[in-house]
Protein backbone atom coordinates (compact mmCIF):
# COMPACT_ATOMS: atom_id res chain seq x y z
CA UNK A 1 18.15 -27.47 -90.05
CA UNK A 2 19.32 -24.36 -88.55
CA UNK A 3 21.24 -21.43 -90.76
CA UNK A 4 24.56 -22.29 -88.88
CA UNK A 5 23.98 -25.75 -89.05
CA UNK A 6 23.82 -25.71 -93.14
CA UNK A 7 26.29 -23.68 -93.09
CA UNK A 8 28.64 -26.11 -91.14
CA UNK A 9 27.65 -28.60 -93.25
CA UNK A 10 28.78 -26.44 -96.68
CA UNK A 11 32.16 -25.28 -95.39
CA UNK A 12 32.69 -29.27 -94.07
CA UNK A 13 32.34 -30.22 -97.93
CA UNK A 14 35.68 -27.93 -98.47
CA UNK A 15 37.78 -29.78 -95.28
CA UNK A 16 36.82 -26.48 -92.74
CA UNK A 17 35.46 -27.34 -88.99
CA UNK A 18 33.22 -24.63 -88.40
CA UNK A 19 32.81 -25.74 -84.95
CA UNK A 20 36.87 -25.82 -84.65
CA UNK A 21 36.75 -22.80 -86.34
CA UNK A 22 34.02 -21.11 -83.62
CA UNK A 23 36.44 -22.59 -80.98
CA UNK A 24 39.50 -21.45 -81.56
CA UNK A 25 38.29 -17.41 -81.84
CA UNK A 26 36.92 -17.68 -78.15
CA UNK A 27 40.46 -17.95 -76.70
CA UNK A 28 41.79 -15.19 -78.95
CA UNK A 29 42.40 -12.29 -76.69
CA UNK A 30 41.77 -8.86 -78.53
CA UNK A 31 43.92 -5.59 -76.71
CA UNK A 32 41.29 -2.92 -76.89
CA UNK A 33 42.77 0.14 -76.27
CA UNK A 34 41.19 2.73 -73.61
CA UNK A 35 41.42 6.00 -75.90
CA UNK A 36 38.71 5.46 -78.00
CA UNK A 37 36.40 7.07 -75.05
CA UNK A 38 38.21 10.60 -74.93
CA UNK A 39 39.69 11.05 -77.98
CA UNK A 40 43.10 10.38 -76.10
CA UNK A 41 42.66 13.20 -74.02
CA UNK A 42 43.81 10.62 -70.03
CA UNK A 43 43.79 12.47 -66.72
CA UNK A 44 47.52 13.53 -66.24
CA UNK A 45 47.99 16.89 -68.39
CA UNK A 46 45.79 19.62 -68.98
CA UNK A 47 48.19 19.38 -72.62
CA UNK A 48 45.96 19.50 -75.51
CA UNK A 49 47.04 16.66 -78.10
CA UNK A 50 50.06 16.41 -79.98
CA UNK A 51 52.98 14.48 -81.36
CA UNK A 52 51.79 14.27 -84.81
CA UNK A 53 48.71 12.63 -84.26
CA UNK A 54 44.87 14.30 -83.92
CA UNK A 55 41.68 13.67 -83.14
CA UNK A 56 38.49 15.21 -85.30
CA UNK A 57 35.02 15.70 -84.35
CA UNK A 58 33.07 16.92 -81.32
CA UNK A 59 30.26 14.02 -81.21
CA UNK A 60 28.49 14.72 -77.37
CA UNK A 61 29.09 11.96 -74.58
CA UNK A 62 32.90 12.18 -74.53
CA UNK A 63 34.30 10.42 -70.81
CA UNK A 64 35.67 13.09 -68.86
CA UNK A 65 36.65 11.44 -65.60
CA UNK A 66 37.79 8.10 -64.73
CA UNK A 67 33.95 7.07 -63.51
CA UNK A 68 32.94 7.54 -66.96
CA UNK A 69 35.52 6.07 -69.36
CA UNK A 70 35.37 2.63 -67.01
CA UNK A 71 31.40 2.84 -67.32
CA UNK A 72 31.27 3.18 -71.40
CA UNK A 73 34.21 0.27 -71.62
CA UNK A 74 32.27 -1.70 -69.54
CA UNK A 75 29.10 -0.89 -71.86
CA UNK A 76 31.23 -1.35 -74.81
CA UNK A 77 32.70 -4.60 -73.59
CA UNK A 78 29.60 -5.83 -72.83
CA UNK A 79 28.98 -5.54 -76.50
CA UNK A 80 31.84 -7.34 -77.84
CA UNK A 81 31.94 -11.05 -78.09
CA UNK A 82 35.36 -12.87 -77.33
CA UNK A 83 37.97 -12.67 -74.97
CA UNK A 84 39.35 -9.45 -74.23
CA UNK A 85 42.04 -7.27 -72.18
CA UNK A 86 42.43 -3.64 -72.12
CA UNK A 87 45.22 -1.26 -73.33
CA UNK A 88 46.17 1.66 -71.38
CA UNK A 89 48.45 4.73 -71.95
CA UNK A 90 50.28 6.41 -69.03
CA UNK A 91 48.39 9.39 -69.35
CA UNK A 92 45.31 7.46 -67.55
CA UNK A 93 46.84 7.49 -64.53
CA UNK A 94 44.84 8.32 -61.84
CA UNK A 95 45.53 10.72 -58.84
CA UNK A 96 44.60 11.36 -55.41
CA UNK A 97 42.30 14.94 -54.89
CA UNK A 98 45.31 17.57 -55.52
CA UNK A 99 48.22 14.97 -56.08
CA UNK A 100 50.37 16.10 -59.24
CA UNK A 101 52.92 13.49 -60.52
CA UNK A 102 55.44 13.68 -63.61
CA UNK A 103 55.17 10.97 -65.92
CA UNK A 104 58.98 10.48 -64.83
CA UNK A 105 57.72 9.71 -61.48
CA UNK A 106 54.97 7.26 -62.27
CA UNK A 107 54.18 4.03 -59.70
CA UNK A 108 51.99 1.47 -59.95
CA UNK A 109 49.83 2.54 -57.27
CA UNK A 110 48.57 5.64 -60.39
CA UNK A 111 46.95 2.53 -61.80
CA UNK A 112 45.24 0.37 -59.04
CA UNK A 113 41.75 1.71 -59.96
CA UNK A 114 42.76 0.03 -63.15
CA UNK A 115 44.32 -3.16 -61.88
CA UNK A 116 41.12 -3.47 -59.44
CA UNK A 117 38.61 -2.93 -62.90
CA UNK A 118 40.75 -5.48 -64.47
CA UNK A 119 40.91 -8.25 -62.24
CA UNK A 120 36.91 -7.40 -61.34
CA UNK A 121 36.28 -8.31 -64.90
CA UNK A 122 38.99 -10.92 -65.41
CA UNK A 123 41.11 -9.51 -67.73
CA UNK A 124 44.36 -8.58 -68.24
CA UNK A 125 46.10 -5.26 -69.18
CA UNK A 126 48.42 -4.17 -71.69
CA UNK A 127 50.68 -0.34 -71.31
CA UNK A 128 52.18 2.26 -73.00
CA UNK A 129 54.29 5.15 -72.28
CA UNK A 130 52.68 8.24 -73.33
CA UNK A 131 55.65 10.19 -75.17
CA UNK A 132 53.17 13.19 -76.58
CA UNK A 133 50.62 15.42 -75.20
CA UNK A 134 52.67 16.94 -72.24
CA UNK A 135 55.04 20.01 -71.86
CA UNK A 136 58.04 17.91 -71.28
CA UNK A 137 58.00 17.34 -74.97
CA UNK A 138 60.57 20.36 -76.35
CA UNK A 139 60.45 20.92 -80.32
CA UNK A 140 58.98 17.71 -80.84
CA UNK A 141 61.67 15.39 -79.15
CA UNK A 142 61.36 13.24 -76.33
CA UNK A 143 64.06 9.90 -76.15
CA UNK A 144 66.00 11.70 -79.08
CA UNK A 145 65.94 15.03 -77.73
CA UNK A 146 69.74 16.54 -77.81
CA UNK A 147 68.32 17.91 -74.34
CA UNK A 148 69.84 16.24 -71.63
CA UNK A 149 67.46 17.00 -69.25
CA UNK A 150 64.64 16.39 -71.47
CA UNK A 151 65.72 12.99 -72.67
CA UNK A 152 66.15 11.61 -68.78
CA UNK A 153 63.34 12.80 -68.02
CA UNK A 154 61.66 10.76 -70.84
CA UNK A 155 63.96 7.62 -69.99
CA UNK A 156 62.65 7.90 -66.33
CA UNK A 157 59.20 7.69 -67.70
CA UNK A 158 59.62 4.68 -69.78
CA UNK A 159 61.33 2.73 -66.73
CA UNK A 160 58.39 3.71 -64.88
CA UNK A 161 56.08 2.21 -67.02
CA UNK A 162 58.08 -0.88 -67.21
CA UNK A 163 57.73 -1.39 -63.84
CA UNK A 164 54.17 -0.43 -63.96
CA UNK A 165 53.78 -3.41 -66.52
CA UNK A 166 55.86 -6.00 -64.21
CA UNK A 167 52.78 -4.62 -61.73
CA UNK A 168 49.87 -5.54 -64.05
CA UNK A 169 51.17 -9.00 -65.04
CA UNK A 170 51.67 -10.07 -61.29
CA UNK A 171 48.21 -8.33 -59.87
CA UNK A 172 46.52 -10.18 -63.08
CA UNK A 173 48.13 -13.25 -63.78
CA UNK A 174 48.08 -12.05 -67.65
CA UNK A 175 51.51 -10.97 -69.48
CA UNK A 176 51.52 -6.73 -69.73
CA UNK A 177 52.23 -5.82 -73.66
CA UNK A 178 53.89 -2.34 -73.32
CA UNK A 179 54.60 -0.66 -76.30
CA UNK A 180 57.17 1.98 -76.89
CA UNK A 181 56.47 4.96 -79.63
CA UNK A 182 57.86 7.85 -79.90
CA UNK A 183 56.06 11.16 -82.32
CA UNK A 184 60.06 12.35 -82.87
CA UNK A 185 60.32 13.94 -85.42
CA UNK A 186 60.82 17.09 -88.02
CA UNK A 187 58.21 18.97 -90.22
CA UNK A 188 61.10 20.01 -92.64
CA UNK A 189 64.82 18.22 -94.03
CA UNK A 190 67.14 17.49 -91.13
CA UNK A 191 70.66 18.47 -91.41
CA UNK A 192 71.55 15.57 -89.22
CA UNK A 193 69.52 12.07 -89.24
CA UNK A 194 71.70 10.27 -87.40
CA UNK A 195 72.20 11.80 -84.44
CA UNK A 196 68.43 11.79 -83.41
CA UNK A 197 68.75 7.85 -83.91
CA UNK A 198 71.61 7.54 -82.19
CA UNK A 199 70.19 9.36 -79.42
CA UNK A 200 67.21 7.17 -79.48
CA UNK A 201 69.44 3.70 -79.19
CA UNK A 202 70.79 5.51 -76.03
CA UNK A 203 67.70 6.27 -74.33
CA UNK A 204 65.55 2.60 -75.30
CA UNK A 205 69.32 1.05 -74.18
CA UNK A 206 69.18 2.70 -70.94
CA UNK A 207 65.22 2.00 -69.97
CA UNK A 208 65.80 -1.82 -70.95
CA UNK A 209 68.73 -1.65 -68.33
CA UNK A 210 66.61 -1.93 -65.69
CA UNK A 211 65.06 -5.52 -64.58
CA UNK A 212 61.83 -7.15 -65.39
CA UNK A 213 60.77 -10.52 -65.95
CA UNK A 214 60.39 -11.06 -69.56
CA UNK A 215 57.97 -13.90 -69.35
CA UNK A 216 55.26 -11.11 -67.33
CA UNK A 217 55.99 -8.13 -69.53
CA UNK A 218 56.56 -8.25 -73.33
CA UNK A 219 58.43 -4.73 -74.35
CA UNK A 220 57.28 -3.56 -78.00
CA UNK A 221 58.96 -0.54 -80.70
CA UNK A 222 56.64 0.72 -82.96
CA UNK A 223 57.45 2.67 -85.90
CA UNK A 224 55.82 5.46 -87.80
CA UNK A 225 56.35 6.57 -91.07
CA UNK A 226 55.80 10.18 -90.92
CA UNK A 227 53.20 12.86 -88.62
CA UNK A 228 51.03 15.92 -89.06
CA UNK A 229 54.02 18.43 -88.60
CA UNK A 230 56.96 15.77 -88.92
CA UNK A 231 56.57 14.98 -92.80
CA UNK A 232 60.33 14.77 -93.54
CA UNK A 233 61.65 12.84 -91.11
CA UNK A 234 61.00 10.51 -88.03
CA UNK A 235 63.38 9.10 -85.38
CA UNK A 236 61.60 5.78 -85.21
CA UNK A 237 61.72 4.79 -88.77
CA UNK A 238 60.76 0.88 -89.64
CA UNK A 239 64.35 0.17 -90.30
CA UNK A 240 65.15 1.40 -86.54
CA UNK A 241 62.62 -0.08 -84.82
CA UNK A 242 62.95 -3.67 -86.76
CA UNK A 243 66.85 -3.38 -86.03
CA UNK A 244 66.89 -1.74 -82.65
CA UNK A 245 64.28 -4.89 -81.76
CA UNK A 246 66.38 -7.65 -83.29
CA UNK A 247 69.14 -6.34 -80.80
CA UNK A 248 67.83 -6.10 -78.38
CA UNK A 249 65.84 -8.81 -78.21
CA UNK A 250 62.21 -7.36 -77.64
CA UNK A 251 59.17 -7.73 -80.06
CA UNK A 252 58.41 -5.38 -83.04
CA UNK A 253 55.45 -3.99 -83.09
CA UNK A 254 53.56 -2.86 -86.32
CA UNK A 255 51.10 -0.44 -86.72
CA UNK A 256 49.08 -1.37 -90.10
CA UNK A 257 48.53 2.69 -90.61
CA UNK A 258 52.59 3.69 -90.03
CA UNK A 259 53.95 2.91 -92.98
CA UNK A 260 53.83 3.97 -97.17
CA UNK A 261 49.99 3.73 -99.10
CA UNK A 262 51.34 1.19 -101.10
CA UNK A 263 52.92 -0.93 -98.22
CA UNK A 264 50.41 -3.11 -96.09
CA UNK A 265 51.21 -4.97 -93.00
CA UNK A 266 49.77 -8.61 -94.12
CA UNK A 267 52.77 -8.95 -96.43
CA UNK A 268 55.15 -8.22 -93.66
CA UNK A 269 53.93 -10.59 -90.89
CA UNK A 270 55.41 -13.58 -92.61
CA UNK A 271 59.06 -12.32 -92.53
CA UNK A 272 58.88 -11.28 -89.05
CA UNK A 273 57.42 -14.49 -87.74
CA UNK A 274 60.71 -16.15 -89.21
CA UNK A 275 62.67 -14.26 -87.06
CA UNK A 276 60.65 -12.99 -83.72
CA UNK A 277 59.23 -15.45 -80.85
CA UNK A 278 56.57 -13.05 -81.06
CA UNK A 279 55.30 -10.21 -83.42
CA UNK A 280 52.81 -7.55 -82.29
CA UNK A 281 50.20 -5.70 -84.10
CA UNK A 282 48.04 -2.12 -83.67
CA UNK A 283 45.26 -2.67 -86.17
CA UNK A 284 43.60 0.23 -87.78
CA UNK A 285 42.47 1.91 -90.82
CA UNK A 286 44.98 4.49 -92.38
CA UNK A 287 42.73 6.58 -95.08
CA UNK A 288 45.84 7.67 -97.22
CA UNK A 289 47.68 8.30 -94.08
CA UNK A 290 47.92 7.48 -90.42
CA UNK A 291 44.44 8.36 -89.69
CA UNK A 292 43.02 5.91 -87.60
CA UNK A 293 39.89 5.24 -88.78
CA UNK A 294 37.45 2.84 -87.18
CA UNK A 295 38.23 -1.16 -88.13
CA UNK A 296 36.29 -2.30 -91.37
CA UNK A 297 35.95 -6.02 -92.23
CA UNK A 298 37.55 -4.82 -95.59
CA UNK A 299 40.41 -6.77 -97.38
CA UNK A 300 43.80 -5.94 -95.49
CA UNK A 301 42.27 -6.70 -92.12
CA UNK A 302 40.91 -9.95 -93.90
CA UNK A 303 45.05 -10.37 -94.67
CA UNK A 304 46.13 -9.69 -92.21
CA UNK A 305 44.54 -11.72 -90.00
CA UNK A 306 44.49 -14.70 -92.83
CA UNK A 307 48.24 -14.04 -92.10
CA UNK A 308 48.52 -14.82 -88.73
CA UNK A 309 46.06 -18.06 -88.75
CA UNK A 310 47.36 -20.11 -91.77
CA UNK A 311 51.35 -19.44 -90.15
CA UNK A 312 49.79 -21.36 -86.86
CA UNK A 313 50.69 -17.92 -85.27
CA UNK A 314 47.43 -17.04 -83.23
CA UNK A 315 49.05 -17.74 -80.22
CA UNK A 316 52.74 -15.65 -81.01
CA UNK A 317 50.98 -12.79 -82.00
CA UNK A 318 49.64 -10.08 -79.86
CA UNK A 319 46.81 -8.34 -81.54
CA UNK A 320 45.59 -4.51 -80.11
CA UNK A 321 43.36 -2.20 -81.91
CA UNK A 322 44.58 1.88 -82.20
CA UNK A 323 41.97 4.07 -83.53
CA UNK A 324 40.07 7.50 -82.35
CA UNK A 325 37.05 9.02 -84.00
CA UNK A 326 35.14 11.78 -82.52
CA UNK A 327 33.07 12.35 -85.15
CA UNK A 328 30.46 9.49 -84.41
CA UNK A 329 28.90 7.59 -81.12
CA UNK A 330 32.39 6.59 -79.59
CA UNK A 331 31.19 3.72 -78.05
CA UNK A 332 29.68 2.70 -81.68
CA UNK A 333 33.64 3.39 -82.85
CA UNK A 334 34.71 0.95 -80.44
CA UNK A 335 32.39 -1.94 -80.92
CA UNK A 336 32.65 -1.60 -84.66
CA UNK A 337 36.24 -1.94 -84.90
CA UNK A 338 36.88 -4.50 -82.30
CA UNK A 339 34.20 -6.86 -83.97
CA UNK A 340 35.60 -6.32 -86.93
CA UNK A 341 39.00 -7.29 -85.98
CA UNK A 342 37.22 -10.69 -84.37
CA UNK A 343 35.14 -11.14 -87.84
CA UNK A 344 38.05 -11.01 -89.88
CA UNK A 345 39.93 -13.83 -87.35
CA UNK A 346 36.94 -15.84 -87.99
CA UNK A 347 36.70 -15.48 -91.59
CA UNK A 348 40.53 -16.65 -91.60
CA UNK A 349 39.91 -20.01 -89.42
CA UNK A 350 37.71 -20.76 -91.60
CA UNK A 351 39.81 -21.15 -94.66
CA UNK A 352 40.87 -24.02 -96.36
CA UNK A 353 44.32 -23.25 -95.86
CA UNK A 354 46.08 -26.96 -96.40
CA UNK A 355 44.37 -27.02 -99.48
CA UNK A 356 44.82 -23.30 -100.84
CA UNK A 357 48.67 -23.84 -100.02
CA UNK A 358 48.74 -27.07 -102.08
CA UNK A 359 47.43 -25.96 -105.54
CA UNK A 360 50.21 -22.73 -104.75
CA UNK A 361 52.68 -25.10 -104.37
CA UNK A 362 51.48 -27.06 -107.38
CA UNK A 363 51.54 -23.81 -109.02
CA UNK A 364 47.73 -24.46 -110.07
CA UNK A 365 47.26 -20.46 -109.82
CA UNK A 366 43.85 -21.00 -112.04
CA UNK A 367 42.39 -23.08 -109.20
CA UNK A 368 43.98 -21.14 -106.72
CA UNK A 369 41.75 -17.78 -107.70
CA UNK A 370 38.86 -19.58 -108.33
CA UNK A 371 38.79 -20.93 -104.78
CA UNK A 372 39.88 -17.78 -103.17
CA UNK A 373 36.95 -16.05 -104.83
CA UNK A 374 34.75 -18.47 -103.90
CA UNK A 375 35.24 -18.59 -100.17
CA UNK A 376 33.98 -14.70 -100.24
CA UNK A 377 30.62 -15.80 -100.72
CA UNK A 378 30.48 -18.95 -98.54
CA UNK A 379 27.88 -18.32 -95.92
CA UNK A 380 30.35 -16.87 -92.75
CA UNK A 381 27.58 -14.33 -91.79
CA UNK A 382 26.02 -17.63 -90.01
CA UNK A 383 29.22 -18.86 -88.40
CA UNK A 384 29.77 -15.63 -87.18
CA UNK A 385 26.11 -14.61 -86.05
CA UNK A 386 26.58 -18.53 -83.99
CA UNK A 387 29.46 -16.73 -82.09
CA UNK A 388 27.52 -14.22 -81.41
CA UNK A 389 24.68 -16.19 -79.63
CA UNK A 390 27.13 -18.36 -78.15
CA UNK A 391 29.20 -15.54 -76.30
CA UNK A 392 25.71 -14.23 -75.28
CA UNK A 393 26.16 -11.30 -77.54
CA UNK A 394 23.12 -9.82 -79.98
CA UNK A 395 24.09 -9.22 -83.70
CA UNK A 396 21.80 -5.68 -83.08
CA UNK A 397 24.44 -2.99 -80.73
CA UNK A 398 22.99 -0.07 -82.33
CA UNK A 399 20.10 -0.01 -80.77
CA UNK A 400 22.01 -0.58 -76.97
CA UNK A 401 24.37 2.26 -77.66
CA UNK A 402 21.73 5.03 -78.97
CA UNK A 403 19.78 3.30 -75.70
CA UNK A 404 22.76 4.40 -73.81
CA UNK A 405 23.65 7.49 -75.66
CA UNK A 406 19.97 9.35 -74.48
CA UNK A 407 20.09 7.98 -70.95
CA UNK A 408 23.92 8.83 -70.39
CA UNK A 409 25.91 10.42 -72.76
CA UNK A 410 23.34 13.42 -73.82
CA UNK A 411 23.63 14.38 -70.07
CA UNK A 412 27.55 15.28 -70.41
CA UNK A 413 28.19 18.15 -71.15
């Protein structure tokens, strides 16, 4: 009997289908977003980054054109079991020899290389406006701005990219996710918090006025607790966003490293599947702040993604990784985290969920713990290393990327 076979039979003793279990992750579609390969550096400004958020490290191999961030996805992708699409941010847009395009004057055609990668690989694509990293971004405002001319010119943008997202979804055949977040923001007290937001509502109010099918593109708001340089106050608080979403009808969006250290995200899906059609997530690893960290299979992933399987919500939820480290093989970075996201989905199909919920709701918490405790030790590294020879995948991608690393990456420089 084979190691996944045993194993099958062990978890069938507690009610799980392994086999169900293996089944259901293949059709799972993980957003895996582009900026992992240039520490979020895209091809439209020469703008070194900002908006509260960094990048650390100078590993060698970085992508520096659009030839070589497609080649390491598709070497990273190539490493990733599962099905897949890819998230992009504005600032990827690619240009004709001398062409130089606002953000506010964005068209689809900036992303056909992209649509033509996608649909070669048979995938879809998710968006998002890139509100940071550009000189059109005055005292750390964008949408909020008390700028005229600098908050239109940010509205533009986003209606661009909403139309850019209609584009994907009808060149793939897959629904576009594109997320909204803003880095607004002040480094010391504001004498006027209200005005920002207000500001804000204007400028989301006036980029949703334009049409779109909503069944093709989903429109997120992400909110952020706080940035380096904006510690005492943020336009696009969690109360904002989770309002300014439940008026206007769009999908939240939370990002598992923008809130407290003592908030987590798997305690928060539940509420907002009660009230949202849909819920969307950025998965990373805040180490005591927003610093996106590469993935672990460590508990609040586990949680979170325990979350969305026992509420039946695989298929409502739209799950996207958001991390950057330069500090290590960035391909590594990427494969890492994204398996990890797809470990900790299959760890949570194979639960006993029915009967975990019954002994809550017989308030046997004894029996409850026990069992809890005791699926961290039933024998998943099988199931999962099954997937992995199933989607054609080895369990060993450190020895492909340092492979890939001397014949490729060494030779950028």
């Amino acid at each position: 009997m084979s190691r996944f076979e045993e194993a099958k039979r062990i978890y069938a003793q507690i009610g799980v289908d392994a086999e169900a279990a293996l089944a259901a992750l293949q059709d799972v579609p993980v957003s895996v977003h582009c900026w992992q390969g240039d520490d979020v550096t895209g091809f439209d400004s020469p703008a070194a980054l900002s908006g509260g958020i960094q990048t650390t490290g100078n590993y060698p191999g970085k992508a520096r054109t659009p030839a070589e961030l497609m080649a390491d996805i598709d070497k990273a992708f190539s490493l990733m079991p599962g099905k897949k699409k890819l998230n992009l941010h504005a600032c990827y847009a690619i240009f004709d020899d001398g062409e130089i395009v606002g953000r506010d004057k964005l068209e689809p055609r900036h992303f056909k290389a992209w649509v033509d990668f996608a649909k070669a690989r048979g995938m879809g694509l998710d968006f998002n406006p890139t509100f940071f990293s550009h000189p059109m971004v005055k005292n750390d405002l964008t949408l909020s701005s008390p700028d005229e001319s600098v908050r239109k010119y940010w509205v533009e943008h986003g209606k661009a990219c909403i139309r850019i997202s209609e584009y994907f979804a009808n060149e793939t055949g897959v629904p576009c996710v594109m997320n909204i977040w803003i880095p607004d923001g002040y480094k010391d007290i504001p004498a006027d918090r209200l005005g920002p937001r207000a500001r804000f509502q204007k400028s989301l109010d006036e980029i949703l006025s334009i049409p779109y099918d909503k069944t093709k593109v989903y429109v997120t708001l992400e909110s952020k607790v706080f940035g380096i340089g904006l510690e005492s106050y943020t336009v696009g608080s969690a109360e904002f966003c989770l309002s300014y979403s439940a008026k206007a009808g769009i999908t939240p969006l939370m990002d598992n490293g923008h809130y407290h250290p003592t908030e987590v995200v798997s305690d928060k899906i539940s509420s907002l599947l009660l009230f949202n059609d849909n819920i969307a997530l950025h998965v990373t690893r805040p180490v005591r702040w927003d610093s996106d960290h590469v993935v672990l299979f460590d508990d609040e992933t586990k949680e979170i993604a325990k979350e969305i399987v026992r509420n039946d919500a695989l298929s409502r939820v739209f799950i996207a990784t958001d991390y950057f480290d330069a500090s290590i093989n960035r391909l590594s970075a990427w494969v890492t985290g994204v398996r990890n996201v797809q470990k900790a989905l299959l760890f949570a199909l194979l639960q006993p969920n029915e009967k975990l919920r019954a002994l809550q709701d017989s308030h046997d918490m004894t029996a409850l713990l026990v069992m809890q405790e005791e699926m961290k030790t039933m024998p998943f590294g099988d199931v999962w290393n099954e997937y992995l020879e199933r989607q054609g995948v080895k369990a060993d991608y450190l020895s492909e990327i340092r492979d890939y690393e001397e014949k490729v990456l060494v030779n950028r420089v």
